[in-house]
Protein backbone atom coordinates (compact mmCIF):
# COMPACT_ATOMS: atom_id res chain seq x y z
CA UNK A 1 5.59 -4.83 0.74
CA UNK A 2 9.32 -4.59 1.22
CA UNK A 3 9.26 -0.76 1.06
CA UNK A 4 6.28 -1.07 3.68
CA UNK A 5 8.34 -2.83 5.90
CA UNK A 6 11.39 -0.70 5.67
CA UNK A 7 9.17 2.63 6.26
CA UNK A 8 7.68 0.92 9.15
CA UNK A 9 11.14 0.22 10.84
CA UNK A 10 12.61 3.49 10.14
CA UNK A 11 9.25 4.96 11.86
CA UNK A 12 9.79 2.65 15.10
CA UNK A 13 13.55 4.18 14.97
CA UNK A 14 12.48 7.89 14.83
CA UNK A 15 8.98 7.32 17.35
CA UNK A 16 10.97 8.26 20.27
CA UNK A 17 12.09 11.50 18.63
CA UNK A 18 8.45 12.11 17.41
CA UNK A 19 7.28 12.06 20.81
CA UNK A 20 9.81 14.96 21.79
CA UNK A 21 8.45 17.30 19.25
CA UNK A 22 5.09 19.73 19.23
CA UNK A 23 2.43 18.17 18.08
CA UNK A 24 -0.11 21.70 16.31
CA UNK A 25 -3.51 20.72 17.38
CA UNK A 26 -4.52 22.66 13.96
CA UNK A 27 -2.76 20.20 11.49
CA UNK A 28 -4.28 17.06 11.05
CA UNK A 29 -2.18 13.95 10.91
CA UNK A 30 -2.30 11.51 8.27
CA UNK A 31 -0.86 8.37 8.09
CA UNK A 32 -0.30 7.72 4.64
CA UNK A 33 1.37 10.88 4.32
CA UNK A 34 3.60 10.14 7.30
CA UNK A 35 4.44 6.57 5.37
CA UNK A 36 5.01 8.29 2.39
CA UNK A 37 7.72 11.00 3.53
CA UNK A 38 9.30 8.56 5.44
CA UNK A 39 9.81 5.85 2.96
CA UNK A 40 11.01 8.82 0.37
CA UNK A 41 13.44 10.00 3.01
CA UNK A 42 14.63 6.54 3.46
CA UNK A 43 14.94 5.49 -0.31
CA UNK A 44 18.04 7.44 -2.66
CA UNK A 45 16.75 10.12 -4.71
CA UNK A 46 18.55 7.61 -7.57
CA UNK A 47 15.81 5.48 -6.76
CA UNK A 48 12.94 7.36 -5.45
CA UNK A 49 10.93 7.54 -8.78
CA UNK A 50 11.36 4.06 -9.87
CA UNK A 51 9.98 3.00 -6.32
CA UNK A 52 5.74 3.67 -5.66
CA UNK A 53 4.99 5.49 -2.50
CA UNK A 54 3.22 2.86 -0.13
CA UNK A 55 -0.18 4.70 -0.78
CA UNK A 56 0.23 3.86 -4.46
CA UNK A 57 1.28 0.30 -3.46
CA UNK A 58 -2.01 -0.12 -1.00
CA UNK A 59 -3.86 1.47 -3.33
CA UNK A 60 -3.09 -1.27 -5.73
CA UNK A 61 -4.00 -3.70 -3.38
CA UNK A 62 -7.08 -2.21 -3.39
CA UNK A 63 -7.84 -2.36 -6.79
CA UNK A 64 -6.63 -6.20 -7.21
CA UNK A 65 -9.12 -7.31 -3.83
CA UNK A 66 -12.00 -5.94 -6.63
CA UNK A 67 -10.71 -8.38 -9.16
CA UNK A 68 -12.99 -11.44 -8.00
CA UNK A 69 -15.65 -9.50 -8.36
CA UNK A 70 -15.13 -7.94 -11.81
CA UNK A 71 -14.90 -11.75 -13.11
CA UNK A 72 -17.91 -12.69 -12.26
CA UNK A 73 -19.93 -12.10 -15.29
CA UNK A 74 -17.44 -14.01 -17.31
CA UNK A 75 -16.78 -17.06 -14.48
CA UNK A 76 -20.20 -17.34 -14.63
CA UNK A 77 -20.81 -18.02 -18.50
CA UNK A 78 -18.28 -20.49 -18.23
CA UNK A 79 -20.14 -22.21 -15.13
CA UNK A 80 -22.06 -24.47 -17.85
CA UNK A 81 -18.83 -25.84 -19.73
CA UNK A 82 -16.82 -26.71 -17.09
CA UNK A 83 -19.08 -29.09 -15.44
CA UNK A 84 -19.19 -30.86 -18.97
CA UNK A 85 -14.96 -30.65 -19.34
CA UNK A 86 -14.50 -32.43 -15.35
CA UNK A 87 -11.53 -32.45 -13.75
């Protein structure tokens, strides 16, 4: 989240300059990759590999808002005992 944060704030710092340059209406823009180059650019290349690129970290995110889900089965064979154990 931190290196979310930082990318975001160094993009607010270069949007002015952004809006100065060509835009090719034949390359498509993607945010993620945008996020990506900019948090590498930001980060020390002594640190770049131990840090995931945002898309790695919201892809994670991803994958843990699924975890509720994949305990169902077993939250729901344990429905029975803890109504017996209480509180």
């Amino acid at each position: 989240m931190a290196a979310v944060a930082l990318a975001a704030g160094a993009s607010a710092l270069a949007a002015p300059a952004a809006t100065a340059a060509p835009v090719s209406p034949l390359q498509p823009l993607s945010v993620m990759d945008e996020l990506d180059a900019l948090s590498a650019d930001s980060v020390g290349p002594e640190h770049g590999e131990a840090l995931p690129a945002p898309s790695e970290q919201l892809a994670g995110l991803n994958r843990l808002a699924g975890v509720p889900h994949d305990l169902d089965p077993l939250t729901s064979q344990l429905a029975p005992v803890t109504g017996l154990l209480g509180s």
